[in-house]
PDB file of N, CA and C in Angstrom:
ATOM      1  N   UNK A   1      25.365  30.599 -28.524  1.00  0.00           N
ATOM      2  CA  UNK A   1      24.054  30.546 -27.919  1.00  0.00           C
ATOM      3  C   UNK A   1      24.213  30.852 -26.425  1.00  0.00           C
ATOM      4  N   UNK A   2      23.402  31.686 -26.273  1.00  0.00           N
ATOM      5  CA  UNK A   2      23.543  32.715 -24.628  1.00  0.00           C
ATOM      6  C   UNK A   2      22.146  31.770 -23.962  1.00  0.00           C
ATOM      7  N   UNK A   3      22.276  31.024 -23.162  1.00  0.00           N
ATOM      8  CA  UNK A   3      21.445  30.060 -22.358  1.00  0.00           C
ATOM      9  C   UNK A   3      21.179  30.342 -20.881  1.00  0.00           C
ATOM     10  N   UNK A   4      20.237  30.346 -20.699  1.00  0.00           N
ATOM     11  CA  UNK A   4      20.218  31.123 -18.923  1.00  0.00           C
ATOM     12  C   UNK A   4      19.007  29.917 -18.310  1.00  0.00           C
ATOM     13  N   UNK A   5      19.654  29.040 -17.447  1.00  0.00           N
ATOM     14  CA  UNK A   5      18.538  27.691 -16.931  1.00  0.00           C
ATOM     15  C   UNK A   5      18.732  28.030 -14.892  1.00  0.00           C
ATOM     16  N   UNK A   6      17.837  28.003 -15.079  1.00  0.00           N
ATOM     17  CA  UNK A   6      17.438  28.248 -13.173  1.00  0.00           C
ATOM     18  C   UNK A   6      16.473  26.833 -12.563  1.00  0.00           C
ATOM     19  N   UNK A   7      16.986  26.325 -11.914  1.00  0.00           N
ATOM     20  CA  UNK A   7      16.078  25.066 -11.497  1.00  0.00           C
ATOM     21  C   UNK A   7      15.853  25.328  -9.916  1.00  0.00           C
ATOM     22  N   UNK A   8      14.526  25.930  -9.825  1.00  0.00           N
ATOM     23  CA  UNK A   8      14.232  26.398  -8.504  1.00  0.00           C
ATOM     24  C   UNK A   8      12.877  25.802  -7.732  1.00  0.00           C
ATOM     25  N   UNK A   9      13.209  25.019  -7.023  1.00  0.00           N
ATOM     26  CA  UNK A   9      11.727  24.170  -6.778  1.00  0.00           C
ATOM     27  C   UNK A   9      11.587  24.320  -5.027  1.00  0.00           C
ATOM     28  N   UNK A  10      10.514  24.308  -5.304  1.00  0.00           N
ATOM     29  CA  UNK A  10       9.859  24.767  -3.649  1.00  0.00           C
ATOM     30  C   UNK A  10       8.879  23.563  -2.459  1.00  0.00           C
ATOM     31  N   UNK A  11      10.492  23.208  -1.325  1.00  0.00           N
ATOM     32  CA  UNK A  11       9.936  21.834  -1.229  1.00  0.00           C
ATOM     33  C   UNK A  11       9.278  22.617   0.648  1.00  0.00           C
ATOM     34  N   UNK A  12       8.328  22.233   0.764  1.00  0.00           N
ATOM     35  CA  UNK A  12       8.034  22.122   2.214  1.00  0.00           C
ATOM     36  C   UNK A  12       8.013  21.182   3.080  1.00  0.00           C
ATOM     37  N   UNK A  13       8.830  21.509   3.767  1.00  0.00           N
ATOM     38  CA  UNK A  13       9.757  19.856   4.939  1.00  0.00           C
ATOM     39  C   UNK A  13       7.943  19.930   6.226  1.00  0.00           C
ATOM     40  N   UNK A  14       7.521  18.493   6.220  1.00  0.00           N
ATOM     41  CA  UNK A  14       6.444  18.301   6.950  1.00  0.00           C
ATOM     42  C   UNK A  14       7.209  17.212   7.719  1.00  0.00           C
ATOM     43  N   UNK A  15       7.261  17.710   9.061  1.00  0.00           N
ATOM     44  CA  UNK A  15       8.033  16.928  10.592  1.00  0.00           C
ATOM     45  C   UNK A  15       6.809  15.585  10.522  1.00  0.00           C
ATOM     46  N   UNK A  16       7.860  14.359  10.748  1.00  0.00           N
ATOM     47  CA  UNK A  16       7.274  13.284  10.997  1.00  0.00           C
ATOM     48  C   UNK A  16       6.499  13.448  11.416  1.00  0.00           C
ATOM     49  N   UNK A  17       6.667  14.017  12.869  1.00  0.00           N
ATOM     50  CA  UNK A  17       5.498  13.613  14.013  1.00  0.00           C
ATOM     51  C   UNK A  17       4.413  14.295  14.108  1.00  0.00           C
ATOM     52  N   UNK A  18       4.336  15.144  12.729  1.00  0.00           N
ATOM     53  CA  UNK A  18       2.969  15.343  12.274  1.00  0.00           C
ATOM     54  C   UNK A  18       1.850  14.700  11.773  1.00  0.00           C
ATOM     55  N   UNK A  19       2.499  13.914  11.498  1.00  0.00           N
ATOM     56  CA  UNK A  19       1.630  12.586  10.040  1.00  0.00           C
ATOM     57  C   UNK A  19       1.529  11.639  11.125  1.00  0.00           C
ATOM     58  N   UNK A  20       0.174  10.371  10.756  1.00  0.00           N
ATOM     59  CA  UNK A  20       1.066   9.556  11.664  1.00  0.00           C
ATOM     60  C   UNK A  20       1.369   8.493  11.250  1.00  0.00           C
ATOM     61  N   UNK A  21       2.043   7.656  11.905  1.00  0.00           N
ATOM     62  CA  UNK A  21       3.360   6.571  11.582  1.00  0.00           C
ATOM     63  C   UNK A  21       2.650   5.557  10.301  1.00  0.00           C
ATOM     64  N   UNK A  22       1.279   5.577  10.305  1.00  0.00           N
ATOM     65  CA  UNK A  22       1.045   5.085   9.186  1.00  0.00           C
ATOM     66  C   UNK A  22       0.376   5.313   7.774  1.00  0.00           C
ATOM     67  N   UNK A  23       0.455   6.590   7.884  1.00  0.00           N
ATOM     68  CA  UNK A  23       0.188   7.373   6.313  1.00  0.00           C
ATOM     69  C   UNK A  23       1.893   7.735   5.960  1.00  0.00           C
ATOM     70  N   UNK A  24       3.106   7.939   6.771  1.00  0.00           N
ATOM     71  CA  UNK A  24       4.586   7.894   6.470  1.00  0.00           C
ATOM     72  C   UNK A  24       5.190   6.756   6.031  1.00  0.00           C
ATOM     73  N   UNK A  25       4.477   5.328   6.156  1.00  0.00           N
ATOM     74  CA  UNK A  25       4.812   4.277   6.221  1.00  0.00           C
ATOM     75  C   UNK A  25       3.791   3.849   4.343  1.00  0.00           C
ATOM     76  N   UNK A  26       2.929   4.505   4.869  1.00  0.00           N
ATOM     77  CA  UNK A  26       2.035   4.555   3.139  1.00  0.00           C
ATOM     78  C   UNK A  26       3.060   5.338   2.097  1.00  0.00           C
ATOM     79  N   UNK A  27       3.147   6.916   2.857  1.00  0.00           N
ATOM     80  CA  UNK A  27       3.724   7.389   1.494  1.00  0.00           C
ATOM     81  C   UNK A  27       4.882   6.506   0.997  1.00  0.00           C
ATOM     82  N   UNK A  28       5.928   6.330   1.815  1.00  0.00           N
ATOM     83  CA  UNK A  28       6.945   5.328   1.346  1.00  0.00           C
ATOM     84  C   UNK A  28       7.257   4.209   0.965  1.00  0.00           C
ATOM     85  N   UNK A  29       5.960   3.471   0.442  1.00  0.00           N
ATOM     86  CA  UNK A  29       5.529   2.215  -0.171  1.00  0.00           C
ATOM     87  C   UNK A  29       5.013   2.748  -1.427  1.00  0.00           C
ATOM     88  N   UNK A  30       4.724   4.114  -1.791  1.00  0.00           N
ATOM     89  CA  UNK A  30       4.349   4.491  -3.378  1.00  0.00           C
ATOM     90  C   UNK A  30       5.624   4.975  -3.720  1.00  0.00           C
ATOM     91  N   UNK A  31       5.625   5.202  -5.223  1.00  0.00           N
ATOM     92  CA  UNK A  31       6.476   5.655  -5.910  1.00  0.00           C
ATOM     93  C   UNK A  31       6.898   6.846  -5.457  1.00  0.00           C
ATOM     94  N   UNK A  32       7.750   7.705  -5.030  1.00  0.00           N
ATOM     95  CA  UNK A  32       8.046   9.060  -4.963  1.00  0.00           C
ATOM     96  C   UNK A  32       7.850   9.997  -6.123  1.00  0.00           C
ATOM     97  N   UNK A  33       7.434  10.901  -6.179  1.00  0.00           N
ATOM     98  CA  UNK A  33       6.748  12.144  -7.397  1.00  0.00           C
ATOM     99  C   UNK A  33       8.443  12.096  -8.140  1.00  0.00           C
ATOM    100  N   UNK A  34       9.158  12.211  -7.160  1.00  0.00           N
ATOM    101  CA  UNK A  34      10.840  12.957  -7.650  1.00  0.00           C
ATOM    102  C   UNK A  34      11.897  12.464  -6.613  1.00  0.00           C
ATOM    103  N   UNK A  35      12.605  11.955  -6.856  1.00  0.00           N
ATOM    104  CA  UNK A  35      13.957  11.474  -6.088  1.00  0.00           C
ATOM    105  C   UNK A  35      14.773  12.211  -6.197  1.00  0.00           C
ATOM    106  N   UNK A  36      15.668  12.944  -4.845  1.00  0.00           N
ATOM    107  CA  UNK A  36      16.729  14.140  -5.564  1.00  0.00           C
ATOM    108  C   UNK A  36      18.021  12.834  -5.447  1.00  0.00           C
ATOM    109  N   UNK A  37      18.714  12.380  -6.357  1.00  0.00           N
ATOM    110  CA  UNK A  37      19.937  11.969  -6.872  1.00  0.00           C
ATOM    111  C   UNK A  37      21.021  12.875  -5.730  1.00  0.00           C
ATOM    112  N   UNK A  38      21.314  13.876  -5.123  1.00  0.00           N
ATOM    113  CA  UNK A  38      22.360  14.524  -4.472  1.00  0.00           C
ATOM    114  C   UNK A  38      21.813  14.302  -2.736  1.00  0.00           C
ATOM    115  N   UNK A  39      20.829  14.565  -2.560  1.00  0.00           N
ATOM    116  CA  UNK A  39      20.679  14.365  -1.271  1.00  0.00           C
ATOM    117  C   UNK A  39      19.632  13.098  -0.737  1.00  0.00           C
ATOM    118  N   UNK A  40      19.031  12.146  -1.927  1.00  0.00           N
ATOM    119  CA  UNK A  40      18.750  10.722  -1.429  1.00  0.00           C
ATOM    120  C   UNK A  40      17.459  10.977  -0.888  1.00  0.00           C
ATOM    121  N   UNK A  41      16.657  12.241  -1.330  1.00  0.00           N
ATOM    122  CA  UNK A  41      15.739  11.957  -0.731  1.00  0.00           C
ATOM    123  C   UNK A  41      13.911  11.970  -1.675  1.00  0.00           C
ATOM    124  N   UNK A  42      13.457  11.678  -0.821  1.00  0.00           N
ATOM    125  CA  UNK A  42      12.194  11.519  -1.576  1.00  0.00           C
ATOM    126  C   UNK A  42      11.104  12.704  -1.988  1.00  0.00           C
ATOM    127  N   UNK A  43      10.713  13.128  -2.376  1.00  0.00           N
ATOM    128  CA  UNK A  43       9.565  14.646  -2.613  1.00  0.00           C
ATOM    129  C   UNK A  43       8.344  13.746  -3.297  1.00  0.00           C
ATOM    130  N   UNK A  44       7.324  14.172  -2.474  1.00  0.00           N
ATOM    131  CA  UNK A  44       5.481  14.014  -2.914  1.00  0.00           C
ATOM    132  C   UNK A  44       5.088  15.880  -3.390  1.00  0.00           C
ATOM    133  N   UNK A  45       4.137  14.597  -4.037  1.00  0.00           N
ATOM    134  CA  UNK A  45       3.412  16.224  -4.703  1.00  0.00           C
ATOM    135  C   UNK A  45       2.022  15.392  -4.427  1.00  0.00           C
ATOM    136  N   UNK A  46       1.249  15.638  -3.818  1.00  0.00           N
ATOM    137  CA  UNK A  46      -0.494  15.442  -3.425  1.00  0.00           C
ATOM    138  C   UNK A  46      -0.859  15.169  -4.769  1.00  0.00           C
ATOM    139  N   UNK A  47      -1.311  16.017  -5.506  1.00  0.00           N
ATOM    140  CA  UNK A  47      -1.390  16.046  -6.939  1.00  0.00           C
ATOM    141  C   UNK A  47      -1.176  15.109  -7.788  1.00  0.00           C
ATOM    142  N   UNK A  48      -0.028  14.730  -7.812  1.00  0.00           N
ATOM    143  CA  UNK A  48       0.583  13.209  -8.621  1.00  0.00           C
ATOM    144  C   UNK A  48       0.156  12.118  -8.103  1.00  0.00           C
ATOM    145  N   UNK A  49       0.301  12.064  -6.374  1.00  0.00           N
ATOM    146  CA  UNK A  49      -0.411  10.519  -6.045  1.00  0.00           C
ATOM    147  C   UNK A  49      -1.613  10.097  -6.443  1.00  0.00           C
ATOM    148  N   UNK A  50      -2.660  11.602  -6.356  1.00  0.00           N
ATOM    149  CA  UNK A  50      -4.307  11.477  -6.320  1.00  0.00           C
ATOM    150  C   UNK A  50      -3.739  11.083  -7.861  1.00  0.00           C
ATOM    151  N   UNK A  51      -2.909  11.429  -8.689  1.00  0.00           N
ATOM    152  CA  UNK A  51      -3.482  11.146 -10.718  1.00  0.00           C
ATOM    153  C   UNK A  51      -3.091   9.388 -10.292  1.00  0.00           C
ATOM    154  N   UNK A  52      -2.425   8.797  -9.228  1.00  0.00           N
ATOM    155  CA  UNK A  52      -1.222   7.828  -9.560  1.00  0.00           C
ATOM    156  C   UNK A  52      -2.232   6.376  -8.829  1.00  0.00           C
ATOM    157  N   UNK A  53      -3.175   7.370  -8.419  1.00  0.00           N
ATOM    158  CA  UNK A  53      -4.114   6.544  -7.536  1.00  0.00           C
ATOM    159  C   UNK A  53      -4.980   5.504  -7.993  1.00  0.00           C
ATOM    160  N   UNK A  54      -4.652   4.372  -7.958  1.00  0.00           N
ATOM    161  CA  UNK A  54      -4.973   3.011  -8.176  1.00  0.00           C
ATOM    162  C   UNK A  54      -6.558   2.763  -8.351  1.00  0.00           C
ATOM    163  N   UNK A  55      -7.110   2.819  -9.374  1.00  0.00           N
ATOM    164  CA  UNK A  55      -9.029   2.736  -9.184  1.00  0.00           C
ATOM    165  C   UNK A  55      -9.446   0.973  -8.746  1.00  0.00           C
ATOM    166  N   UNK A  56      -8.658   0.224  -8.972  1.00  0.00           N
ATOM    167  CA  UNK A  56      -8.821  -1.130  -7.924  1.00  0.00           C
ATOM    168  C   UNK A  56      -8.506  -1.077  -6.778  1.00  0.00           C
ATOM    169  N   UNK A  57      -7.675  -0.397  -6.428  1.00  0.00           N
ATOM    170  CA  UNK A  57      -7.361  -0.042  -4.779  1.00  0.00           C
ATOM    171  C   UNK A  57      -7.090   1.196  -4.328  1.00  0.00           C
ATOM    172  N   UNK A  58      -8.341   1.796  -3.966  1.00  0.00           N
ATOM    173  CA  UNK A  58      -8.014   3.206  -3.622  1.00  0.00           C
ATOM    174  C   UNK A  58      -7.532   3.351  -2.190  1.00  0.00           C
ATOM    175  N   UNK A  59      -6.969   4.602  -2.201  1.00  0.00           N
ATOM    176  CA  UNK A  59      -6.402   4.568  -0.506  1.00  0.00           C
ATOM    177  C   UNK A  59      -7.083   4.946   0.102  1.00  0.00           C
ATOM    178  N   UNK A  60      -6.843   4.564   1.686  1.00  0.00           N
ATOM    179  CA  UNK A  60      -8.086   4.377   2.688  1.00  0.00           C
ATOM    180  C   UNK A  60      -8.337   5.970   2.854  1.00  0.00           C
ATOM    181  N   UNK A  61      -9.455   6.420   3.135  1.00  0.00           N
ATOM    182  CA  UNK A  61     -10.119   7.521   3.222  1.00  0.00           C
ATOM    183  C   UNK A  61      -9.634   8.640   4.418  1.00  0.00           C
ATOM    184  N   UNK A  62      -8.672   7.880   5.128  1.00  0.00           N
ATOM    185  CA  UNK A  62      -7.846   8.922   6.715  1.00  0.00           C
ATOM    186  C   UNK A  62      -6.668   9.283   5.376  1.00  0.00           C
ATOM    187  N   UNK A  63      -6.419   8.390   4.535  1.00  0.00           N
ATOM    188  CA  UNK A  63      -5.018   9.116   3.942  1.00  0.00           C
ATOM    189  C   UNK A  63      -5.303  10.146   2.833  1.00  0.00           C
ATOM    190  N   UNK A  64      -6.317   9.745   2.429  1.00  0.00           N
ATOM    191  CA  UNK A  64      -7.163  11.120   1.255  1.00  0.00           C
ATOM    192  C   UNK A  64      -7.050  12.277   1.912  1.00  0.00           C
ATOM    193  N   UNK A  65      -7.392  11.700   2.859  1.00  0.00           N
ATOM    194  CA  UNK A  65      -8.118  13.526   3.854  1.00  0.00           C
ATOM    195  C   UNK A  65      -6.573  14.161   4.289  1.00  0.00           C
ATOM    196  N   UNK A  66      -5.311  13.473   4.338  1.00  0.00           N
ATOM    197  CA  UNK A  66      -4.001  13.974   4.733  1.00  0.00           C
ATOM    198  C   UNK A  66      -3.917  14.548   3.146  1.00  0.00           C
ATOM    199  N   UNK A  67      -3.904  13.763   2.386  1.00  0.00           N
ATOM    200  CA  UNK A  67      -2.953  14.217   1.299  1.00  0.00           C
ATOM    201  C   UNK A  67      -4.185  15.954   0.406  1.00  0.00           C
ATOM    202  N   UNK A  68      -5.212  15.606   1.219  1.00  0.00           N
ATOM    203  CA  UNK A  68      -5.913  17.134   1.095  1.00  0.00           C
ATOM    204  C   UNK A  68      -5.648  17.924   1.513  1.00  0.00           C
ATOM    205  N   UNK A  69      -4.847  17.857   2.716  1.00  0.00           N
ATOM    206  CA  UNK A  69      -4.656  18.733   3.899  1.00  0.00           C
ATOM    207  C   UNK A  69      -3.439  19.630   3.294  1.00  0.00           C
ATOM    208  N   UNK A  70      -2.430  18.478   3.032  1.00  0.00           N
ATOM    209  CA  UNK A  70      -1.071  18.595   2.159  1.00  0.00           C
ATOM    210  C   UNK A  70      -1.362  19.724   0.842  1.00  0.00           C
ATOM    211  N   UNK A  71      -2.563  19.370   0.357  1.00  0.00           N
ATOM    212  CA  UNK A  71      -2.583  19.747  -1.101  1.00  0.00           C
ATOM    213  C   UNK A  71      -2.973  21.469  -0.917  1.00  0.00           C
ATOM    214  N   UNK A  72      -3.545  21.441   0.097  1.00  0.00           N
ATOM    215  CA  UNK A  72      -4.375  22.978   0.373  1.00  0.00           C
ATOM    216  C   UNK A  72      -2.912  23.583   1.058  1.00  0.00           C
ATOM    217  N   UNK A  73      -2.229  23.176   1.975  1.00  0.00           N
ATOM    218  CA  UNK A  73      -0.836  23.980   2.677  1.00  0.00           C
ATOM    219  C   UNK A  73       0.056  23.974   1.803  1.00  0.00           C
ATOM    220  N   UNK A  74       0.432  23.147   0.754  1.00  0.00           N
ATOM    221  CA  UNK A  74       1.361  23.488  -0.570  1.00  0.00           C
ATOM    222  C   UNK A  74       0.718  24.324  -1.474  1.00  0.00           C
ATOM    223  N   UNK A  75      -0.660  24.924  -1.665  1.00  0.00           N
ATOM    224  CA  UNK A  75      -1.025  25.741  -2.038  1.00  0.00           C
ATOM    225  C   UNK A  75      -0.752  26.909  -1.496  1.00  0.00           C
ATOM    226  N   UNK A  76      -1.077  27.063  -0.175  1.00  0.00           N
ATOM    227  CA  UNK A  76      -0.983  28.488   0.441  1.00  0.00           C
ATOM    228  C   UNK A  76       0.594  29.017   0.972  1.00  0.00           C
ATOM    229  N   UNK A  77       1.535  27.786   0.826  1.00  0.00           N
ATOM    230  CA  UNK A  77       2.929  28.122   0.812  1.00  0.00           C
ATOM    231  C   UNK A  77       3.585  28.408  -0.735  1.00  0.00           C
ATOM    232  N   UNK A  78       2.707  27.886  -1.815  1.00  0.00           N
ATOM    233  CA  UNK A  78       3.275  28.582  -3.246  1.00  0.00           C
ATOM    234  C   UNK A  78       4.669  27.053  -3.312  1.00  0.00           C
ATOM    235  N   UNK A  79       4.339  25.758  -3.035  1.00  0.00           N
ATOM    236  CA  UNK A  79       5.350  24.709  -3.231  1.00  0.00           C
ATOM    237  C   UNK A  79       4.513  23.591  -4.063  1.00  0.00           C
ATOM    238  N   UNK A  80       5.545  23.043  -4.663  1.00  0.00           N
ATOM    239  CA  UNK A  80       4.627  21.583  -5.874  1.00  0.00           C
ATOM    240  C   UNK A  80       5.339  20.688  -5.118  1.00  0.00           C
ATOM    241  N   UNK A  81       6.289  20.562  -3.512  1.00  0.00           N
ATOM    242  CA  UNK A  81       6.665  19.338  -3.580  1.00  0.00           C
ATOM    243  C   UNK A  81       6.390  19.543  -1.477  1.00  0.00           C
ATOM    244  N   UNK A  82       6.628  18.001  -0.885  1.00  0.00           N
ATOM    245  CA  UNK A  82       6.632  17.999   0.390  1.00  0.00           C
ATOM    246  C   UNK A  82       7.456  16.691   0.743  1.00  0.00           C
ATOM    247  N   UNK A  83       8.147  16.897   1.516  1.00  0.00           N
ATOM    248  CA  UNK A  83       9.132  15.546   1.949  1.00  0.00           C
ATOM    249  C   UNK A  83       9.223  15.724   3.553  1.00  0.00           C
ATOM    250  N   UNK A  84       9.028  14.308   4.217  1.00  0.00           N
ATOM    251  CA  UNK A  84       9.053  14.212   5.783  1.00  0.00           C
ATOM    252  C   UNK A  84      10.098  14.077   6.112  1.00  0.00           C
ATOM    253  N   UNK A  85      10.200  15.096   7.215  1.00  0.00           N
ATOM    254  CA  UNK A  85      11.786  15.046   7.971  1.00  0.00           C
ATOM    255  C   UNK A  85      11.590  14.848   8.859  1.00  0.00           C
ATOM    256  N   UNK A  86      12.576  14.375   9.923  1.00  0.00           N
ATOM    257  CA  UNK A  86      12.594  13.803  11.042  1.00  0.00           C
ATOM    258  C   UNK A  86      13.438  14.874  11.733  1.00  0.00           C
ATOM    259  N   UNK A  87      12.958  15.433  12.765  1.00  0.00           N
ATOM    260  CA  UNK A  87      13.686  16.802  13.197  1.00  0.00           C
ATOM    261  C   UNK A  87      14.896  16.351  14.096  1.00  0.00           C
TER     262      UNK A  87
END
């Protein structure tokens, strides 16, 4: 059996000091979409939080409007994932 597997995923690095200190401090109190096991780090997908999103406690309405912002620039970059780096 001739098997050909490509695992190619498209993450866009969003600089801390874009977000601010407390929607970074939110994302990292939810579950992460995907944990990479080799480099320890965390990846969001907009998409998954809004399905993951709590209908007894929704998130406050400044962090909706980020993770929209997120959802429309991972669109127009062609990526399903975003992780904050600290430059």
């Amino acid at each position: 059996m001739n098997i050909t597997y490509e695992n190619i995923m498209k993450v866009a690095d969003i600089p801390a000091s874009e977000l601010t200190e407390d929607f970074v401090s939110f994302l990292y109190h939810l579950q992460a979409t995907y944990r990479d096991q080799v480099l320890e780090e965390h990846l969001f997908s907009p998409d998954t939080l809004f399905e993951e999103e709590p209908e007894s406690e929704p998130y406050p309405k400044d962090f909706t409007a980020i993770l929209s912002e997120l959802r429309k620039l991972l669109f127009k970059l062609d990526c399903a994932y975003f992780r904050v780096v600290n430059p």
